[in-house]
N, C-alpha and C. Protein backbone atom coordinates (compact mmCIF):
# COMPACT_ATOMS: atom_id res chain seq x y z
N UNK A 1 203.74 5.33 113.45
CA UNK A 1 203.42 6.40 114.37
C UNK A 1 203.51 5.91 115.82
N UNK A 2 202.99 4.52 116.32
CA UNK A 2 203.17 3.82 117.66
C UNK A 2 204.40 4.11 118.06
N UNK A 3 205.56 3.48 117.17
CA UNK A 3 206.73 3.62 117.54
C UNK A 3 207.21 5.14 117.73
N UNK A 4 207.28 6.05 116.41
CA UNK A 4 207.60 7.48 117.54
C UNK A 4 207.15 7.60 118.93
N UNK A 5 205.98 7.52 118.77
CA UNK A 5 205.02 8.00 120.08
C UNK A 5 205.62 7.16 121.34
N UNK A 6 206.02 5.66 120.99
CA UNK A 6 206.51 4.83 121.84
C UNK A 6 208.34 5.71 122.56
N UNK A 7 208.86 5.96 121.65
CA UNK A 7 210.34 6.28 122.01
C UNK A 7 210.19 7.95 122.15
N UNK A 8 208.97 8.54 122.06
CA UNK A 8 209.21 10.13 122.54
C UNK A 8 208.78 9.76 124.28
N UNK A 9 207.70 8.53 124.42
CA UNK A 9 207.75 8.55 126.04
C UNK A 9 209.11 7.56 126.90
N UNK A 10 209.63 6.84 126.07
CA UNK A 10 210.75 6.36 126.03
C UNK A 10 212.16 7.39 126.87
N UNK A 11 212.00 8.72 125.73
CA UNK A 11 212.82 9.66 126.06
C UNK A 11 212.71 10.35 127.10
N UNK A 12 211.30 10.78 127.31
CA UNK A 12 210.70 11.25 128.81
C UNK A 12 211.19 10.17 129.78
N UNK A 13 210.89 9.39 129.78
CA UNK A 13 210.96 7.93 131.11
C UNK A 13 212.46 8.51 131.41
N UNK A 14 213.74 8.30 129.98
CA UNK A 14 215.42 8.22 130.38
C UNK A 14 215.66 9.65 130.48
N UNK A 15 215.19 10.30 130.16
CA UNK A 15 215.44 11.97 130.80
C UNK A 15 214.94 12.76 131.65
N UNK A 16 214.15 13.20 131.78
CA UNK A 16 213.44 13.96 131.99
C UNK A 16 213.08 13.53 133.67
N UNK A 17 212.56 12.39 133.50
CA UNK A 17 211.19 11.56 134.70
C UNK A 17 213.10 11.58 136.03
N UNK A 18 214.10 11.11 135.33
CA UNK A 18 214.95 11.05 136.70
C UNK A 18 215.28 12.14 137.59
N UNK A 19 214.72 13.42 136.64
CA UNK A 19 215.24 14.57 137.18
C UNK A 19 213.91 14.95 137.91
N UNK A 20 212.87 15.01 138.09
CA UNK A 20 211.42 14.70 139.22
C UNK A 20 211.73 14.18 139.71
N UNK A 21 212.08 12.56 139.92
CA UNK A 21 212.22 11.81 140.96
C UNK A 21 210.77 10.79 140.81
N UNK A 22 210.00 9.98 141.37
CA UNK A 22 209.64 9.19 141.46
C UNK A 22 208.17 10.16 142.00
N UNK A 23 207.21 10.42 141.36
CA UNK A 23 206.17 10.99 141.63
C UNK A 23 204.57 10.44 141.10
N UNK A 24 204.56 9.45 140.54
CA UNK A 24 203.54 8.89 139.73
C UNK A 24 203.04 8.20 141.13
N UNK A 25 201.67 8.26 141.12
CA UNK A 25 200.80 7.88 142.07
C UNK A 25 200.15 6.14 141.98
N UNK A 26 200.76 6.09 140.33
CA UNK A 26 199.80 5.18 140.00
C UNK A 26 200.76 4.21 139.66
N UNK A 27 200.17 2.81 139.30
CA UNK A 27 201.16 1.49 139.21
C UNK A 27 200.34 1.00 138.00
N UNK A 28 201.03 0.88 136.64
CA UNK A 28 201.85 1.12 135.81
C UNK A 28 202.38 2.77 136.26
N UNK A 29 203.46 2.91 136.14
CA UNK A 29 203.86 4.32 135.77
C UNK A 29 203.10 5.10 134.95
N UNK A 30 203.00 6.38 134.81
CA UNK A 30 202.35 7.23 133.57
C UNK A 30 203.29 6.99 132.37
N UNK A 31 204.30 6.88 132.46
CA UNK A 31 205.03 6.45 131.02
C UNK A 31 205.12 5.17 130.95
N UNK A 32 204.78 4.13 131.30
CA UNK A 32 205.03 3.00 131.48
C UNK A 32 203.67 2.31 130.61
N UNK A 33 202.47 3.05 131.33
CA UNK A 33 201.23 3.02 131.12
C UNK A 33 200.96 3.42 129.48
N UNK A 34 201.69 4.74 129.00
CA UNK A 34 201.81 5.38 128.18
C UNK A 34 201.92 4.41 126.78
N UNK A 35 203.41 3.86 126.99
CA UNK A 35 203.59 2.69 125.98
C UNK A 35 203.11 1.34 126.40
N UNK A 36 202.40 0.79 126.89
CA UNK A 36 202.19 0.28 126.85
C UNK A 36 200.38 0.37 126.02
N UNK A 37 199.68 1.76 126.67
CA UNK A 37 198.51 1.60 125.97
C UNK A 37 198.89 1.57 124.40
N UNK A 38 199.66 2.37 123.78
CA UNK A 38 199.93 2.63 122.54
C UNK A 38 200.08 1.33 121.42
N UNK A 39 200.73 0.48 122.54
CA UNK A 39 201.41 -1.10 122.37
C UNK A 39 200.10 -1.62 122.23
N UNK A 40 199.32 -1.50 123.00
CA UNK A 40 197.81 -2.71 122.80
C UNK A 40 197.07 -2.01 121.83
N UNK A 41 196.84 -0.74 121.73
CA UNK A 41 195.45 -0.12 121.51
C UNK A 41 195.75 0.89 119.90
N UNK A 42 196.78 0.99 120.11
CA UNK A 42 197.72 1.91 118.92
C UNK A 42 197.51 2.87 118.80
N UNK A 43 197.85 4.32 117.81
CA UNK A 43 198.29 5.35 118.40
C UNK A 43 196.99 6.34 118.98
N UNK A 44 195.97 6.20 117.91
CA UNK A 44 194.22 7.11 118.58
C UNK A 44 193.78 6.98 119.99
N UNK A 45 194.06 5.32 120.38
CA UNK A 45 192.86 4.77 121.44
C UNK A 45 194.05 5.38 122.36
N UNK A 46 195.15 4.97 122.19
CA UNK A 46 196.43 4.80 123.00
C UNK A 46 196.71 6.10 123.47
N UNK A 47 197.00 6.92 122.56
CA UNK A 47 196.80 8.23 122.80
C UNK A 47 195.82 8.81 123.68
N UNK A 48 194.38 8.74 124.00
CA UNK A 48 193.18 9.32 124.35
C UNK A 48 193.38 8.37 125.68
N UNK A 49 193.68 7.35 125.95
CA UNK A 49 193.79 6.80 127.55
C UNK A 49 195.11 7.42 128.39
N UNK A 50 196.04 7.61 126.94
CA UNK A 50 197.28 8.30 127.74
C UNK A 50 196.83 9.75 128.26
N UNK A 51 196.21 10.39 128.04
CA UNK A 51 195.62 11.51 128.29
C UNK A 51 194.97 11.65 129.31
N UNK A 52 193.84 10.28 128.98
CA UNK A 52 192.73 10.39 130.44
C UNK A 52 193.97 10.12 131.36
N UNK A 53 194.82 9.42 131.48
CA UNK A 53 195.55 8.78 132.86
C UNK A 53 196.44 9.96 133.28
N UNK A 54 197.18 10.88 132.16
CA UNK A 54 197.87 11.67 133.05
C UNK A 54 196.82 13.13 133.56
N UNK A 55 195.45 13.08 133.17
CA UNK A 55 194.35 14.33 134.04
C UNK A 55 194.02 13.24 135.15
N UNK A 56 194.52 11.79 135.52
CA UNK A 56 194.26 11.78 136.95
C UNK A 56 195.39 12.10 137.42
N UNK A 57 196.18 11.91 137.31
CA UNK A 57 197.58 12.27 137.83
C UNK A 57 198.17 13.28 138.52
N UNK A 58 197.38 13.81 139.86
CA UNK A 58 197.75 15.17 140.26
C UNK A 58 197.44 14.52 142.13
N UNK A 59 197.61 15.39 142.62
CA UNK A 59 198.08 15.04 144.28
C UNK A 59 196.18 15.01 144.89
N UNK A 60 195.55 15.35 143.84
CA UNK A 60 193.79 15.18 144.38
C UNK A 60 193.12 13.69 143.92
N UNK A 61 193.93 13.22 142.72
CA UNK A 61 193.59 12.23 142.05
C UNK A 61 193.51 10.92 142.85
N UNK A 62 193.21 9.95 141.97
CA UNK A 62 193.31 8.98 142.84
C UNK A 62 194.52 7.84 143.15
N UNK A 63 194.75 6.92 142.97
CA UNK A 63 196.52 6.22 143.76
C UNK A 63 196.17 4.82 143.42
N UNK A 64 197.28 3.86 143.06
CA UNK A 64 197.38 2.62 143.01
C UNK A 64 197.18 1.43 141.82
N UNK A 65 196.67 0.81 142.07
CA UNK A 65 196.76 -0.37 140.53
C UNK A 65 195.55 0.42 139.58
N UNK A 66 196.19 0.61 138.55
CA UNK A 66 195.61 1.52 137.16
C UNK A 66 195.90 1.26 136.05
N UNK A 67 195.76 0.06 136.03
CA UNK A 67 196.06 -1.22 134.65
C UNK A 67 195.51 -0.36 133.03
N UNK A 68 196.29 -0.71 132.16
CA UNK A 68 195.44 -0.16 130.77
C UNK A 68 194.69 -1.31 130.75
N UNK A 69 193.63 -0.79 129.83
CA UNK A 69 192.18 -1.89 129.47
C UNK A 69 192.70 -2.78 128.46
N UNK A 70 192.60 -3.47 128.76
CA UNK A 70 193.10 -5.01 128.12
C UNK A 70 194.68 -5.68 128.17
N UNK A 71 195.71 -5.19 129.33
CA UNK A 71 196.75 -5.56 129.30
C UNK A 71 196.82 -7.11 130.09
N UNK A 72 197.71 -7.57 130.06
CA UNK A 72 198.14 -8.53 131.40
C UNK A 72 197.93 -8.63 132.47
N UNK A 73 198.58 -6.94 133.34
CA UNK A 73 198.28 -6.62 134.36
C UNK A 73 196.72 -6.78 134.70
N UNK A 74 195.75 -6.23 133.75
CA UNK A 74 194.21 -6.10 134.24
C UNK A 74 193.71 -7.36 133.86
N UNK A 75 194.06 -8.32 133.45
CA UNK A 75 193.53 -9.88 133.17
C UNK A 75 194.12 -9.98 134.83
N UNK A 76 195.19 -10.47 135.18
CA UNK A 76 195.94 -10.73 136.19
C UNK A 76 195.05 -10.33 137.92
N UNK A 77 194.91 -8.99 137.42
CA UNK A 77 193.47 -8.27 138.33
C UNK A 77 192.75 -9.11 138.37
N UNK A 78 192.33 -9.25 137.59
CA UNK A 78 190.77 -9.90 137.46
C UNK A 78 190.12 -11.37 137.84
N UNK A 79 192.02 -11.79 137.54
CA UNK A 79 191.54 -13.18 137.67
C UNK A 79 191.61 -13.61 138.92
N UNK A 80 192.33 -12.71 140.18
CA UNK A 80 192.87 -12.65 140.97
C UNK A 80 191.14 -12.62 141.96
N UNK A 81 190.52 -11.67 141.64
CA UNK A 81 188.69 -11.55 142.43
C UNK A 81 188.10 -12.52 142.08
């Protein structure tokens, strides 16, 4: 199930996302973020953060490093303070 879920945001990222243009506020990307939570957390947890991240995702929300919980990136954070 990871893997569908992985290559349906896959398909969004190579279709869809070029024709918007570059609008994600946040660093991971929302699809980027997407498979990657799915990748650590698998498809329930992965799913339910992919969710919370794209209801921040609007021009009121908030902007910038928005690491999934337990990746690289947020060790990397961390170790960095």
């Amino acid at each position: 199930m990871v893997w569908f879920l992985q290559k349906l945001f896959k398909l969004y990222y190579w279709t869809i996302s070029p024709l918007l243009g570059t609008r994600c506020r946040y660093v991971p990307t929302c699809s980027e973020y997407a498979h990657q939570a799915l990748e650590i957390h698998g498809p329930v947890k992965g799913l339910v953060l992919t969710i919370k991240r794209l209801s921040r995702c609007h021009p009121w929300g908030g902007h910038g490093m928005d690491p999934v919980p337990g990746s690289e990136l947020e060790q990397a954070l961390k170790d960095q303070q």
